[in-house]
PDB file of N, CA and C in Angstrom:
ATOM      1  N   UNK A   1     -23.926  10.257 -13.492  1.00  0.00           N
ATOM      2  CA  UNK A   1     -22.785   9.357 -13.734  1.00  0.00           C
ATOM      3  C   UNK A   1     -21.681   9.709 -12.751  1.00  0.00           C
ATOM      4  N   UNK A   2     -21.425   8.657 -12.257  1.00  0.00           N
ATOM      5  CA  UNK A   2     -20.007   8.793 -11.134  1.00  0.00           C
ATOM      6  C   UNK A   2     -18.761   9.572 -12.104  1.00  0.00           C
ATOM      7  N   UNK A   3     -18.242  10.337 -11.565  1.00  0.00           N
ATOM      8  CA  UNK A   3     -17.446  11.118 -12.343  1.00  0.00           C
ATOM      9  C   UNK A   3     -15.812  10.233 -12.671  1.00  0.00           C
ATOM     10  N   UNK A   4     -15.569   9.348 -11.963  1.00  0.00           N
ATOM     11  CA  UNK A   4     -14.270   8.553 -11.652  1.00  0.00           C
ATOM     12  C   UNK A   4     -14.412   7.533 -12.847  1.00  0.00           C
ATOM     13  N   UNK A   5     -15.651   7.342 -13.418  1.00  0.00           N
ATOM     14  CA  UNK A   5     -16.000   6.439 -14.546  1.00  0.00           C
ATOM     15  C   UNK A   5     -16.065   6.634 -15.840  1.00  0.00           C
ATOM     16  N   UNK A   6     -15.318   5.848 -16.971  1.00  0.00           N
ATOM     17  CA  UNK A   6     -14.949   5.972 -17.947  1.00  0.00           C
ATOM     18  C   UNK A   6     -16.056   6.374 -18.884  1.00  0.00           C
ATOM     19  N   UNK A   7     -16.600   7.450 -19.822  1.00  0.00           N
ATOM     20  CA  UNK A   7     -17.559   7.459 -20.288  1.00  0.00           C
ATOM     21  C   UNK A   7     -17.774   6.720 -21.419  1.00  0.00           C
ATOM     22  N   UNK A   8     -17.132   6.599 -22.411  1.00  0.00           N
ATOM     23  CA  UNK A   8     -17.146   6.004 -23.026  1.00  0.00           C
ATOM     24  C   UNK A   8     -16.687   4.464 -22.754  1.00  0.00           C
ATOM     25  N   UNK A   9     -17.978   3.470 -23.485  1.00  0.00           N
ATOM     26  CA  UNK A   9     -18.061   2.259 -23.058  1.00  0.00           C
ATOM     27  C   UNK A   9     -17.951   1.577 -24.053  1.00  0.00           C
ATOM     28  N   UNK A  10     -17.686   0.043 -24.308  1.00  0.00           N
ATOM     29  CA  UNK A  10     -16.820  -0.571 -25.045  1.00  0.00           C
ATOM     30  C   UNK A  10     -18.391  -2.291 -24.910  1.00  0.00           C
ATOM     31  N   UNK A  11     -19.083  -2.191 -25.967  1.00  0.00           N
ATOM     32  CA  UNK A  11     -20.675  -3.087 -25.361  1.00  0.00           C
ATOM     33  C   UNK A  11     -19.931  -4.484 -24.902  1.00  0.00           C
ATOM     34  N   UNK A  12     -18.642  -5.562 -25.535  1.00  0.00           N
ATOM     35  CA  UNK A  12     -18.539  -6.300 -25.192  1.00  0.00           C
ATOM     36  C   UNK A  12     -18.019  -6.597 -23.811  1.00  0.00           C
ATOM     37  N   UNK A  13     -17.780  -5.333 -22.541  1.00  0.00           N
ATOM     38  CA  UNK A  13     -17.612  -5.286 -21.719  1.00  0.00           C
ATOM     39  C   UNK A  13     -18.313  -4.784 -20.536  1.00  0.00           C
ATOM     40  N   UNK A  14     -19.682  -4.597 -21.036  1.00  0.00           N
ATOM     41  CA  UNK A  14     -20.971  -3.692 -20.442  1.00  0.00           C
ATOM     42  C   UNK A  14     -20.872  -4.448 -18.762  1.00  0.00           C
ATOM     43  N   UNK A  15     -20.838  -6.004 -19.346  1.00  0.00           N
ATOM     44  CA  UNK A  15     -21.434  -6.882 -18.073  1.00  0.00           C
ATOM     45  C   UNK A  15     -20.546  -6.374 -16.797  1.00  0.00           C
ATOM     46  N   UNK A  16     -19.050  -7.040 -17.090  1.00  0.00           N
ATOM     47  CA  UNK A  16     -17.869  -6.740 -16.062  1.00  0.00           C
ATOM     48  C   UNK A  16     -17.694  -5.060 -16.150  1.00  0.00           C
ATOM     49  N   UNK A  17     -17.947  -4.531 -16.832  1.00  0.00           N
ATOM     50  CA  UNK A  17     -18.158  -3.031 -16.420  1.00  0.00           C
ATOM     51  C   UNK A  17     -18.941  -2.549 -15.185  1.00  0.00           C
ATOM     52  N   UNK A  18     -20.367  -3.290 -15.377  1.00  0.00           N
ATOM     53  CA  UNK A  18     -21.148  -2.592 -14.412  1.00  0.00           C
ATOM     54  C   UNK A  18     -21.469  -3.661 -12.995  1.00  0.00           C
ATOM     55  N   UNK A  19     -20.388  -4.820 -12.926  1.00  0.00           N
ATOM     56  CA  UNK A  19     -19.933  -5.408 -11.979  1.00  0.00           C
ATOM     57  C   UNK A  19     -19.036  -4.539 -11.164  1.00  0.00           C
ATOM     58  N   UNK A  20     -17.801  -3.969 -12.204  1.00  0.00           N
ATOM     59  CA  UNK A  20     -16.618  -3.454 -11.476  1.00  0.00           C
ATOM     60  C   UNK A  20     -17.608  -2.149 -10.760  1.00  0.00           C
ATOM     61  N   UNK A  21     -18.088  -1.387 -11.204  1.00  0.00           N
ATOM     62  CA  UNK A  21     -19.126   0.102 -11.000  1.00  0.00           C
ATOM     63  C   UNK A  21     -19.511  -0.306 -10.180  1.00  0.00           C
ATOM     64  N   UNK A  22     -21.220  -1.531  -9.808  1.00  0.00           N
ATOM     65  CA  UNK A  22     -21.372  -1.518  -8.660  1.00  0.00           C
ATOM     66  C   UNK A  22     -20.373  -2.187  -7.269  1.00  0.00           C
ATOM     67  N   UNK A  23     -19.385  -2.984  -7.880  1.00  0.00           N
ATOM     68  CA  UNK A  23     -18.476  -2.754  -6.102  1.00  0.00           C
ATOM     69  C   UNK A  23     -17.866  -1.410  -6.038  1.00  0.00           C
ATOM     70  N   UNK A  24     -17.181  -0.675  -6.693  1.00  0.00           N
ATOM     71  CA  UNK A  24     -16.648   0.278  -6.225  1.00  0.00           C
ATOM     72  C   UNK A  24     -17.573   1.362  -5.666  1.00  0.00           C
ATOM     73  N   UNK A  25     -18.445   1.220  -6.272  1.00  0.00           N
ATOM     74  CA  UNK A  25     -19.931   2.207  -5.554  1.00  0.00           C
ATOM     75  C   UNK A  25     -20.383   1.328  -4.163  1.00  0.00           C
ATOM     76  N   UNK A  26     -20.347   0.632  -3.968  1.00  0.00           N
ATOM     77  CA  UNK A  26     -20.968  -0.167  -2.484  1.00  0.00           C
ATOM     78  C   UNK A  26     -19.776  -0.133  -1.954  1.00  0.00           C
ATOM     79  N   UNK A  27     -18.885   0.297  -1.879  1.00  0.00           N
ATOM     80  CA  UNK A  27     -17.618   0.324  -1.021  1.00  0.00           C
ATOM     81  C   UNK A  27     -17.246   1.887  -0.576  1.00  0.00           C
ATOM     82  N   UNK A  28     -17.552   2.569  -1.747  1.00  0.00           N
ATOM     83  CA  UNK A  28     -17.186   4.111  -1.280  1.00  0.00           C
ATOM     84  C   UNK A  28     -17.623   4.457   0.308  1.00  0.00           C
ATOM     85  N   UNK A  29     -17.037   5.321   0.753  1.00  0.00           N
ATOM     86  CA  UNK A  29     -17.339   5.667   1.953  1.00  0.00           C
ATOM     87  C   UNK A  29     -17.315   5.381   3.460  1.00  0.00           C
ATOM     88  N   UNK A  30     -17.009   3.477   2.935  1.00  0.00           N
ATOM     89  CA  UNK A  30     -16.874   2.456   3.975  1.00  0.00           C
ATOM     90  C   UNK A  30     -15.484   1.942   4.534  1.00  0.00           C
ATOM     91  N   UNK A  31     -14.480   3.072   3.593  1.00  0.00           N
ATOM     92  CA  UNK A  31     -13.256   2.742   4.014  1.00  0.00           C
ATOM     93  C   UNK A  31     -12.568   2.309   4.986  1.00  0.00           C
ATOM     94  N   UNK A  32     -11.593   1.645   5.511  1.00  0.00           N
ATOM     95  CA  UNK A  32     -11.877   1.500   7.008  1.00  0.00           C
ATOM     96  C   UNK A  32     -10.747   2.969   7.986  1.00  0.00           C
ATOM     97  N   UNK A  33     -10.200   3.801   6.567  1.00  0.00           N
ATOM     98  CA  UNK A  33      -9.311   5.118   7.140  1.00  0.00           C
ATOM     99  C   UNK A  33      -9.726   6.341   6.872  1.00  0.00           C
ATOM    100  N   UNK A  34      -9.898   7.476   7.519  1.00  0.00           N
ATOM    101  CA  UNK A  34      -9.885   8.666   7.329  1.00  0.00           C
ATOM    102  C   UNK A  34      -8.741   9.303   6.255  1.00  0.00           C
ATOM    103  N   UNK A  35      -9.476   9.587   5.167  1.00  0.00           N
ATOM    104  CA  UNK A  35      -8.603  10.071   3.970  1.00  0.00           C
ATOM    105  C   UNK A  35      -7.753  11.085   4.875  1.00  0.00           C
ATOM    106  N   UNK A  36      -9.057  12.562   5.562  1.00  0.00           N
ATOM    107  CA  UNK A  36      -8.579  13.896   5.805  1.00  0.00           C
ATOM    108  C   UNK A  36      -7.358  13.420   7.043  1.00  0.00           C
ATOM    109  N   UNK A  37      -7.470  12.557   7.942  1.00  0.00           N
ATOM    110  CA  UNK A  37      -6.585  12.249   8.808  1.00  0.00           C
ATOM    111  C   UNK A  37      -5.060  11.804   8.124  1.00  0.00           C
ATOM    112  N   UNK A  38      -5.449  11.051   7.090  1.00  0.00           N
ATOM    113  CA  UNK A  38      -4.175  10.360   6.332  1.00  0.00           C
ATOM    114  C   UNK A  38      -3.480  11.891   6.360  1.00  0.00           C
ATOM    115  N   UNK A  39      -4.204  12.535   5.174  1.00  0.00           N
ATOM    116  CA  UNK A  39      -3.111  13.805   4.802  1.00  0.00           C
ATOM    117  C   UNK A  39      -2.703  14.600   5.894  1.00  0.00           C
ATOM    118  N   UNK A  40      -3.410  15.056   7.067  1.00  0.00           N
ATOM    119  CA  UNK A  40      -2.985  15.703   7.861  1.00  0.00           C
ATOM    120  C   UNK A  40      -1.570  14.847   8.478  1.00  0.00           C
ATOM    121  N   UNK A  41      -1.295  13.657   8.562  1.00  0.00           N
ATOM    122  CA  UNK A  41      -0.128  13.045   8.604  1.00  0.00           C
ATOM    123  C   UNK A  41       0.924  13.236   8.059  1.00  0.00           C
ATOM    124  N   UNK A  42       0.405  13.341   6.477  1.00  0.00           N
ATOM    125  CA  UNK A  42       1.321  13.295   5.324  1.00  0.00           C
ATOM    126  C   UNK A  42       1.742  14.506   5.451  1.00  0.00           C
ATOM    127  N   UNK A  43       1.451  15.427   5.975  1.00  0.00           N
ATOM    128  CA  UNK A  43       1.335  16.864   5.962  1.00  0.00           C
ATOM    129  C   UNK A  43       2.830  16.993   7.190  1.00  0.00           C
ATOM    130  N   UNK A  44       2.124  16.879   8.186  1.00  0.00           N
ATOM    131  CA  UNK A  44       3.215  16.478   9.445  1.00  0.00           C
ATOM    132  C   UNK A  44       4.098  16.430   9.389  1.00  0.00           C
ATOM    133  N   UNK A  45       4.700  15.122   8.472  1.00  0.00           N
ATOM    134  CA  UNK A  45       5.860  13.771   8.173  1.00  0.00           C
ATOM    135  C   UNK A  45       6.486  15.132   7.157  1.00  0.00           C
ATOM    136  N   UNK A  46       5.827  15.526   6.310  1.00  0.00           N
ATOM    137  CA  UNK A  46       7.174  16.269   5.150  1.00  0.00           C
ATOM    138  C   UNK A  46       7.015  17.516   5.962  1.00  0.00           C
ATOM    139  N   UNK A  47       6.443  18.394   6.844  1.00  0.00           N
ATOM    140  CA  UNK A  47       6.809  19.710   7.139  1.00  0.00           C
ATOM    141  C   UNK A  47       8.024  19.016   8.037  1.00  0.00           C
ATOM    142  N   UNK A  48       7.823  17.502   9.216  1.00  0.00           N
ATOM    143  CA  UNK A  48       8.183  17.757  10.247  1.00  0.00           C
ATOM    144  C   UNK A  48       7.834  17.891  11.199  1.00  0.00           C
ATOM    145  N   UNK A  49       6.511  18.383  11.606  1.00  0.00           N
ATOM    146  CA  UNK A  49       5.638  18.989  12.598  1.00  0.00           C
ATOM    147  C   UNK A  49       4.675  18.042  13.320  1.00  0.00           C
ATOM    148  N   UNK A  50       4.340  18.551  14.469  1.00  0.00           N
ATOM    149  CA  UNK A  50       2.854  17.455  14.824  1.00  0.00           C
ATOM    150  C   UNK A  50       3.841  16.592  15.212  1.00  0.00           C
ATOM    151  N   UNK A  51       2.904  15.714  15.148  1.00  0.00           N
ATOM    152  CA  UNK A  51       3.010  14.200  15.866  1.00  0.00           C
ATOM    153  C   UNK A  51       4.489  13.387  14.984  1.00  0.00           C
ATOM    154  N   UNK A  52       5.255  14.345  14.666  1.00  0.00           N
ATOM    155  CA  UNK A  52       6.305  13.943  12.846  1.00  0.00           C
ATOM    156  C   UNK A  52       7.290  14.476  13.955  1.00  0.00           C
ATOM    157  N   UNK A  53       7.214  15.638  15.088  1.00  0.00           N
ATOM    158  CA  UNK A  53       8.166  16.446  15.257  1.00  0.00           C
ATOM    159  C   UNK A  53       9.146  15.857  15.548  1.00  0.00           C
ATOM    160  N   UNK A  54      10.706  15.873  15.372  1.00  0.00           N
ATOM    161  CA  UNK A  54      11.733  15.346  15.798  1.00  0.00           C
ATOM    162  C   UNK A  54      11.981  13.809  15.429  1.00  0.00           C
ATOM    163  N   UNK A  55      10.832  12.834  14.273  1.00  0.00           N
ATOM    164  CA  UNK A  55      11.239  11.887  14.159  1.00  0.00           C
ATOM    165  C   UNK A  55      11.947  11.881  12.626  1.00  0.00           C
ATOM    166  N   UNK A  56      12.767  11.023  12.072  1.00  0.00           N
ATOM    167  CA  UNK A  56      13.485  11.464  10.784  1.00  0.00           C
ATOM    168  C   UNK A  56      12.453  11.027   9.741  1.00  0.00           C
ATOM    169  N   UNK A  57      12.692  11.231   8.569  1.00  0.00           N
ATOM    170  CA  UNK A  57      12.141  11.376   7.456  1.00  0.00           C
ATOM    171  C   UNK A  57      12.044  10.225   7.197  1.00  0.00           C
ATOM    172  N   UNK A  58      10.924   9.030   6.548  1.00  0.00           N
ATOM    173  CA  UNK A  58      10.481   7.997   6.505  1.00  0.00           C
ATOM    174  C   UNK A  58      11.189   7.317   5.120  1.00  0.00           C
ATOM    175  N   UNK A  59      11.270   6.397   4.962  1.00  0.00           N
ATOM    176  CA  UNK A  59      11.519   5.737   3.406  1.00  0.00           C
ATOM    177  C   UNK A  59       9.882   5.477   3.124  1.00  0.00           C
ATOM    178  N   UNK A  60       9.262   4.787   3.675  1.00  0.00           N
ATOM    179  CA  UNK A  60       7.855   4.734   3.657  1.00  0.00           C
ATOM    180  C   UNK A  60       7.197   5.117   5.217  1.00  0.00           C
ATOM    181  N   UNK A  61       5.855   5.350   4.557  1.00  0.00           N
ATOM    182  CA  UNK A  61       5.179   5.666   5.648  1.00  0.00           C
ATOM    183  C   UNK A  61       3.410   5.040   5.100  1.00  0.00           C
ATOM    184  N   UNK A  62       3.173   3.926   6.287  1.00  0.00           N
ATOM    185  CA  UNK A  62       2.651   3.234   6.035  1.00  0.00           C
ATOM    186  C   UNK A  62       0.923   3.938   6.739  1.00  0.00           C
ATOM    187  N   UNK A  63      -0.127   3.984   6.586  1.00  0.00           N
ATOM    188  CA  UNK A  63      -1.148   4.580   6.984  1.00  0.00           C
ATOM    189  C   UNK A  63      -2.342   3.541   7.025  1.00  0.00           C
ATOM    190  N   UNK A  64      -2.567   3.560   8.748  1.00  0.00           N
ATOM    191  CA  UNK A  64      -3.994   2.752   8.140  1.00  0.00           C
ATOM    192  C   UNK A  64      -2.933   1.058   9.124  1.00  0.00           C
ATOM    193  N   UNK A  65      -3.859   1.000  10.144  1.00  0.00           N
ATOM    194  CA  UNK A  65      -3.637  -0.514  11.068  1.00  0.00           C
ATOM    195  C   UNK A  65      -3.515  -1.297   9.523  1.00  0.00           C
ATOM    196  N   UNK A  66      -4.639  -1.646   8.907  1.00  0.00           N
ATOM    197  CA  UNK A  66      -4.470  -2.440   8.005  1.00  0.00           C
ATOM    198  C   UNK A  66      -3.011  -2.648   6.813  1.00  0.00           C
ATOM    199  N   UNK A  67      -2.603  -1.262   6.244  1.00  0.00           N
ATOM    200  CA  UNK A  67      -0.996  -1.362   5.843  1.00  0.00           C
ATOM    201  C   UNK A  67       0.078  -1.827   6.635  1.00  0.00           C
ATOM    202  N   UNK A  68      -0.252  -1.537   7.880  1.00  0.00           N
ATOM    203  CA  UNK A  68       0.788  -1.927   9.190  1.00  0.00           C
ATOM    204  C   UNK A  68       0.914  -3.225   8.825  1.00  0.00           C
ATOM    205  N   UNK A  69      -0.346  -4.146   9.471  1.00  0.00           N
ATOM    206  CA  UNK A  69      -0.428  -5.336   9.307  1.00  0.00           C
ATOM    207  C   UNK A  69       0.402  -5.994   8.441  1.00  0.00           C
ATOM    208  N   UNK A  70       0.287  -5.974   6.813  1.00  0.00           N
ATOM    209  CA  UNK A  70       0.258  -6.458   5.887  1.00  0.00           C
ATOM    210  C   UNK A  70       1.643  -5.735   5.650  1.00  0.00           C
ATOM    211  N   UNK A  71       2.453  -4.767   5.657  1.00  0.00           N
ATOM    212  CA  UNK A  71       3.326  -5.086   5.014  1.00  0.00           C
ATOM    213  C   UNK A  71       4.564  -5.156   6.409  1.00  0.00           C
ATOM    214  N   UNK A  72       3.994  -5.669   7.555  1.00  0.00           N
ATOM    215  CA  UNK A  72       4.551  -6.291   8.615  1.00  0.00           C
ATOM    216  C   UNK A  72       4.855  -8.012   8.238  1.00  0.00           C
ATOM    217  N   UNK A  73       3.371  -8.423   7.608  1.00  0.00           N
ATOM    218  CA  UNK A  73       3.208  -9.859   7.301  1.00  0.00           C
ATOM    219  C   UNK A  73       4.372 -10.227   5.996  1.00  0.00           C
ATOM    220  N   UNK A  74       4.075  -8.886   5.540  1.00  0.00           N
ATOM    221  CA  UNK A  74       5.321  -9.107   3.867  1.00  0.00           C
ATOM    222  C   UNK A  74       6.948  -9.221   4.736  1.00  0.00           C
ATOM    223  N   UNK A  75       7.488  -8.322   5.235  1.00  0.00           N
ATOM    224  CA  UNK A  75       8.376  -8.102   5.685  1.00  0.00           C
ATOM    225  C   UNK A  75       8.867  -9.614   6.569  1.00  0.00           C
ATOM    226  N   UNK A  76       7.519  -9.830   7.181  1.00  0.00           N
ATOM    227  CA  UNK A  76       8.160 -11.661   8.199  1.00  0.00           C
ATOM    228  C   UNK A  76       8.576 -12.792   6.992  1.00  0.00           C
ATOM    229  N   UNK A  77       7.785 -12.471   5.922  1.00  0.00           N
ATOM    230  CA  UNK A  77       7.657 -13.314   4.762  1.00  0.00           C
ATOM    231  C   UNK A  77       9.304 -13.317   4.143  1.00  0.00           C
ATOM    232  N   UNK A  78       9.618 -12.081   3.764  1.00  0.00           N
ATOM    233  CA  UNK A  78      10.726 -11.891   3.531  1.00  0.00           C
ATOM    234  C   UNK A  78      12.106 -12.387   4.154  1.00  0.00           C
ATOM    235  N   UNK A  79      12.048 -11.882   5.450  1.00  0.00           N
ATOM    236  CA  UNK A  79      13.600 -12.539   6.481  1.00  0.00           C
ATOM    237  C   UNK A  79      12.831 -13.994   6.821  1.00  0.00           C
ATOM    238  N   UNK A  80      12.040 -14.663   6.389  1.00  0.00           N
ATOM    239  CA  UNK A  80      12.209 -15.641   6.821  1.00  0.00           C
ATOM    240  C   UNK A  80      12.286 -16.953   4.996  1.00  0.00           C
ATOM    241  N   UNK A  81      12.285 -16.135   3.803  1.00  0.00           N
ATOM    242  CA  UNK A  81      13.007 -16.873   2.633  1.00  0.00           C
ATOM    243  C   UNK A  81      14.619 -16.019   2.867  1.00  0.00           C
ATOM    244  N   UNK A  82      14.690 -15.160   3.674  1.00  0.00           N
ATOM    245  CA  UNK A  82      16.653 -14.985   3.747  1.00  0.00           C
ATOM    246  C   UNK A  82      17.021 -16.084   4.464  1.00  0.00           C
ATOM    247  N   UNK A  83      16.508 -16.281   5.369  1.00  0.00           N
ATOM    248  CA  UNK A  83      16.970 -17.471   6.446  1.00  0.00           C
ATOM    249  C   UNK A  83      16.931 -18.768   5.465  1.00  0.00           C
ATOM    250  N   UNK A  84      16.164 -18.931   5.073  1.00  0.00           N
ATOM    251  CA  UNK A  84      16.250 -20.193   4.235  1.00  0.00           C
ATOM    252  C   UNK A  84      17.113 -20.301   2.981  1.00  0.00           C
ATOM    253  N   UNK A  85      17.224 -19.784   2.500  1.00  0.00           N
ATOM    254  CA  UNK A  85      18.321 -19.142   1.064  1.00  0.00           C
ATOM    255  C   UNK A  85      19.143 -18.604   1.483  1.00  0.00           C
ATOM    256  N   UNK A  86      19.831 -18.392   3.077  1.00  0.00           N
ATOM    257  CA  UNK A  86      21.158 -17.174   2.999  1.00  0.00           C
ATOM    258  C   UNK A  86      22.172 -17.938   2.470  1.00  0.00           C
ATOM    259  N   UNK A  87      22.209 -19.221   3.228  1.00  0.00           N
ATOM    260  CA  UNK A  87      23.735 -19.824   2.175  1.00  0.00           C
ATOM    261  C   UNK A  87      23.802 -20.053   0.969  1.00  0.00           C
ATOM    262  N   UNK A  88      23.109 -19.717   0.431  1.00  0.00           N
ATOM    263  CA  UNK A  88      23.163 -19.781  -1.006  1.00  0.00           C
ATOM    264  C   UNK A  88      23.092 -18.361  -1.749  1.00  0.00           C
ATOM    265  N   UNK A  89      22.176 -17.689  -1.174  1.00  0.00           N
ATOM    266  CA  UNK A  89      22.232 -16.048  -1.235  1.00  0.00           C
ATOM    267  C   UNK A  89      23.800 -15.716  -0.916  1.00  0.00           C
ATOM    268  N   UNK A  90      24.579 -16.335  -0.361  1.00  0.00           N
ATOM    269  CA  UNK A  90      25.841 -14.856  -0.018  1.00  0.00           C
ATOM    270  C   UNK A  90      26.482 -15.973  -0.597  1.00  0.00           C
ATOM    271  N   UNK A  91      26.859 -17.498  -1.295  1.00  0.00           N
ATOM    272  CA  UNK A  91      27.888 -18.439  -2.246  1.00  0.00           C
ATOM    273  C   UNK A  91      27.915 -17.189  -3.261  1.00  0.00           C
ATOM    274  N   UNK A  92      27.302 -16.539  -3.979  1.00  0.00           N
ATOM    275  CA  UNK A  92      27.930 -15.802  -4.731  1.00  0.00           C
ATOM    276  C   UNK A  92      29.394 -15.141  -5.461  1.00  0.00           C
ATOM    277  N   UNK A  93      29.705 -15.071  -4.230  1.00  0.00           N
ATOM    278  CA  UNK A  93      31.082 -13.754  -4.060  1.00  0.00           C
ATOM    279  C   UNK A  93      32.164 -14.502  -4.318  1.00  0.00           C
ATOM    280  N   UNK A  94      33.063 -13.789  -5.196  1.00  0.00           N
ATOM    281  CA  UNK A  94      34.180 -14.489  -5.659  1.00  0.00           C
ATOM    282  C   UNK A  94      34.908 -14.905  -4.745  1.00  0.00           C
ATOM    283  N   UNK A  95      34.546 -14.751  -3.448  1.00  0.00           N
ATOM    284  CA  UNK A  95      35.814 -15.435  -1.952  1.00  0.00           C
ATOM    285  C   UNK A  95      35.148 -16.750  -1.882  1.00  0.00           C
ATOM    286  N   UNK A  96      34.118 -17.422  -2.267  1.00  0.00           N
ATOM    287  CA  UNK A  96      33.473 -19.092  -2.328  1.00  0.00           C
ATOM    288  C   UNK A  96      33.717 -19.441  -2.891  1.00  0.00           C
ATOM    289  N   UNK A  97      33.994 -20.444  -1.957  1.00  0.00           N
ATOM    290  CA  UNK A  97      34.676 -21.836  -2.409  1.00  0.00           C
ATOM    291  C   UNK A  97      33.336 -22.241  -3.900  1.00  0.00           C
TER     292      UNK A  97
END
């Protein structure tokens, strides 16, 4: 038994149980990032060190082309409903008319 899996099982959920089991089992391993690389990053970024040296301390730190991507795509998503909502976003403030 995969150790990450709930042992105790619940029968009216057997089916989507052993749906969810076999994708997460046909996916293991195929990740598209190096876990040990991630941490050696993570490692870096809070000593400081490495490839971290001299840059400041992150609010996030995104790992993996694929996070880049996507919360690059979130972020365009974002300033571009400010642009569309700013005049109405900043009418707020008790100085509007």
């Amino acid at each position: 038994m995969y150790p990450n899996f709930a042992q105790k099982k619940i029968k009216d959920y057997q089916e989507v149980d052993q749906k969810t089991k076999s994708f997460f089992l046909s996916i293991n391993g195929k990740q598209p990032n190096d876990p040990v690389r991630g941490m050696d990053i993570v490692v870096d970024v809070v000593r400081g060190e490495g490839r971290a040296a001299g840059k400041p301390f992150p609010l996030w730190l995104a790992l993996g082309a694929d996070a880049v991507r996507d919360i690059r795509a979130k972020a365009t998503r974002i300033v571009e409903s400010l642009d569309v909502y700013q005049d109405l976003s900043v009418a707020v403030g008790y100085d509007q008319p």
